[in-house]
C-alpha atoms as a PDB file:
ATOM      1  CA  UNK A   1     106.454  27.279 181.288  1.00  0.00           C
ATOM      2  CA  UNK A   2     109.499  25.087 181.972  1.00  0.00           C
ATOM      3  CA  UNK A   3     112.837  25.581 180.419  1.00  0.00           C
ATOM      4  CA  UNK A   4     116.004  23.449 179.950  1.00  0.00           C
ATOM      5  CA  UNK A   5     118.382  23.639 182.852  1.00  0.00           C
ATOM      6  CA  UNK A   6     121.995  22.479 183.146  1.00  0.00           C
ATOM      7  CA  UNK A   7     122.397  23.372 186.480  1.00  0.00           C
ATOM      8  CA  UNK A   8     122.516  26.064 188.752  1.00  0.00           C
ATOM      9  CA  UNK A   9     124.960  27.395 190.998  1.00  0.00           C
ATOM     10  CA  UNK A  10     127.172  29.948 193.497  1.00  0.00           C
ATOM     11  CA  UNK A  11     129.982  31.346 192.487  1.00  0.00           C
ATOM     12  CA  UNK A  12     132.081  34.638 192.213  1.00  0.00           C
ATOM     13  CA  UNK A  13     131.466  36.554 188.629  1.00  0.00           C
ATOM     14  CA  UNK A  14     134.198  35.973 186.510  1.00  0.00           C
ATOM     15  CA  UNK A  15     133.391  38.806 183.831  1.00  0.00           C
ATOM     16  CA  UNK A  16     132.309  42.007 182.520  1.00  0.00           C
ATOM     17  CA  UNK A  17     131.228  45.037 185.470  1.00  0.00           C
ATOM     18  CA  UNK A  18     130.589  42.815 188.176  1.00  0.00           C
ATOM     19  CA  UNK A  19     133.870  40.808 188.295  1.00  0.00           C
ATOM     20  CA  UNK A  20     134.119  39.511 191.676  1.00  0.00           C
ATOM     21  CA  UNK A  21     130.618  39.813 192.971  1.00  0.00           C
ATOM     22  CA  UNK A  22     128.977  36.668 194.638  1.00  0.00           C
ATOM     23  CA  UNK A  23     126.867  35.716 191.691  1.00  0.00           C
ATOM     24  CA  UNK A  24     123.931  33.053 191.576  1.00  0.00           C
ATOM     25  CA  UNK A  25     124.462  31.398 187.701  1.00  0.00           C
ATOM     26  CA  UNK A  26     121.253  29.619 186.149  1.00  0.00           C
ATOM     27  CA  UNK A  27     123.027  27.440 183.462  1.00  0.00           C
ATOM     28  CA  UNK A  28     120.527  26.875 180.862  1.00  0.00           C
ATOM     29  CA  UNK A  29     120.831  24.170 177.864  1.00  0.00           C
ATOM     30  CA  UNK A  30     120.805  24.678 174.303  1.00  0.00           C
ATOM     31  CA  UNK A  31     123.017  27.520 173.574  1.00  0.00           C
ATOM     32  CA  UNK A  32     123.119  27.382 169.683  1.00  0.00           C
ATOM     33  CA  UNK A  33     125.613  29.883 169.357  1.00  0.00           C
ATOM     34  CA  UNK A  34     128.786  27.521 169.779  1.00  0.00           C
ATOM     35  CA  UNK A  35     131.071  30.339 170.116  1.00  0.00           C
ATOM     36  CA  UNK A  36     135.129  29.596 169.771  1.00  0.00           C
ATOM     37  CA  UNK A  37     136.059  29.924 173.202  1.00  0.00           C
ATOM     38  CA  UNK A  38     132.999  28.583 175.030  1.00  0.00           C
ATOM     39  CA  UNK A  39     134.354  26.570 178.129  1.00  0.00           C
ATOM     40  CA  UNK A  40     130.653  24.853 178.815  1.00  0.00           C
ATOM     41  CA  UNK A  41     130.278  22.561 175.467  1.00  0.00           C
ATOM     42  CA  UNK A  42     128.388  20.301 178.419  1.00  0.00           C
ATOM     43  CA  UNK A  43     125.767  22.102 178.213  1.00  0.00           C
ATOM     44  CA  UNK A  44     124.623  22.107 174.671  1.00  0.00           C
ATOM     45  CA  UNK A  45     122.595  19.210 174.960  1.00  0.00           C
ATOM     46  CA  UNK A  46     121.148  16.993 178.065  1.00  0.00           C
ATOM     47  CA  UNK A  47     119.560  19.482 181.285  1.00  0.00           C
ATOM     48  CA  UNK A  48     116.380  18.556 182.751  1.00  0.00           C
ATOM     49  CA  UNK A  49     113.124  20.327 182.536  1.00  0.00           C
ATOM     50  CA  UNK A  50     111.865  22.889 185.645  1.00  0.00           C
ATOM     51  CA  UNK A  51     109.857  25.324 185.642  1.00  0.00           C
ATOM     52  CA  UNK A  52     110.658  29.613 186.055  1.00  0.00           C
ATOM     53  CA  UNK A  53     108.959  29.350 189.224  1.00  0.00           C
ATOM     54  CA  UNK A  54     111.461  26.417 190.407  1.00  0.00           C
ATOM     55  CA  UNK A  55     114.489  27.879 189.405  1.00  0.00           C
ATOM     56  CA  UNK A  56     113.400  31.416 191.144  1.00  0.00           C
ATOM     57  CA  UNK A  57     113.377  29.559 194.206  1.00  0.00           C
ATOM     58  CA  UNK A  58     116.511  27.445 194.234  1.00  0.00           C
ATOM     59  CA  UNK A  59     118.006  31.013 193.620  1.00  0.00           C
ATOM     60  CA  UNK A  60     116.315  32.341 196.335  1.00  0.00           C
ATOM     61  CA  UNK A  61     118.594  29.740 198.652  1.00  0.00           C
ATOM     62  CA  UNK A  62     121.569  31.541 197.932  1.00  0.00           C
ATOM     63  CA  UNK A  63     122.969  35.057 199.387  1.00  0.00           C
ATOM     64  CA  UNK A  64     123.459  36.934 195.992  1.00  0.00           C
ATOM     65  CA  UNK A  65     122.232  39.770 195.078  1.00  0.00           C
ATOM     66  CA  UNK A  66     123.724  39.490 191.307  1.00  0.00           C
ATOM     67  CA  UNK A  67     121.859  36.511 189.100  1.00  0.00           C
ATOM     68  CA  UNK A  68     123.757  35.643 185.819  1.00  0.00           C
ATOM     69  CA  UNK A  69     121.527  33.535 183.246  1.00  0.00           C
ATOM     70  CA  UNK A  70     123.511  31.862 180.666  1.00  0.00           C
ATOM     71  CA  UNK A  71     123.760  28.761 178.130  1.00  0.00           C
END
């Protein structure tokens, strides 16, 4: 199975509960939601194909224990 992916990343969690905790972010493309105050418009279209299994290991590269997955 391979999905669309914008990118993935490190970063500190920004929102909700876990504000503040190292956080691994799979950025995935095609959000059709296109809410108001969405700061990632890049995303809506492009991203390249990989698979789960890919993605589960690039995430594995990164000391996190928190894994956001978003559009």
């Amino acid at each position: 199975m391979a999905l669309r992916l914008t990118e993935i990343f490190f970063s500190l969690q920004g929102e909700a509960s876990r504000v503040g905790l190292p956080t691994v972010f799979v950025r995935l493309t095609g959000c059709p939601l296109r809410c108001t105050w969405c700061d990632t418009t890049y995303s809506f279209t492009g991203g390249e194909p990989a698979t789960v299994e890919s993605i589960l290991a690039e995430v594995a590269k990164y000391p996190a224990r928190q894994v956001c997955v978003t559009g």
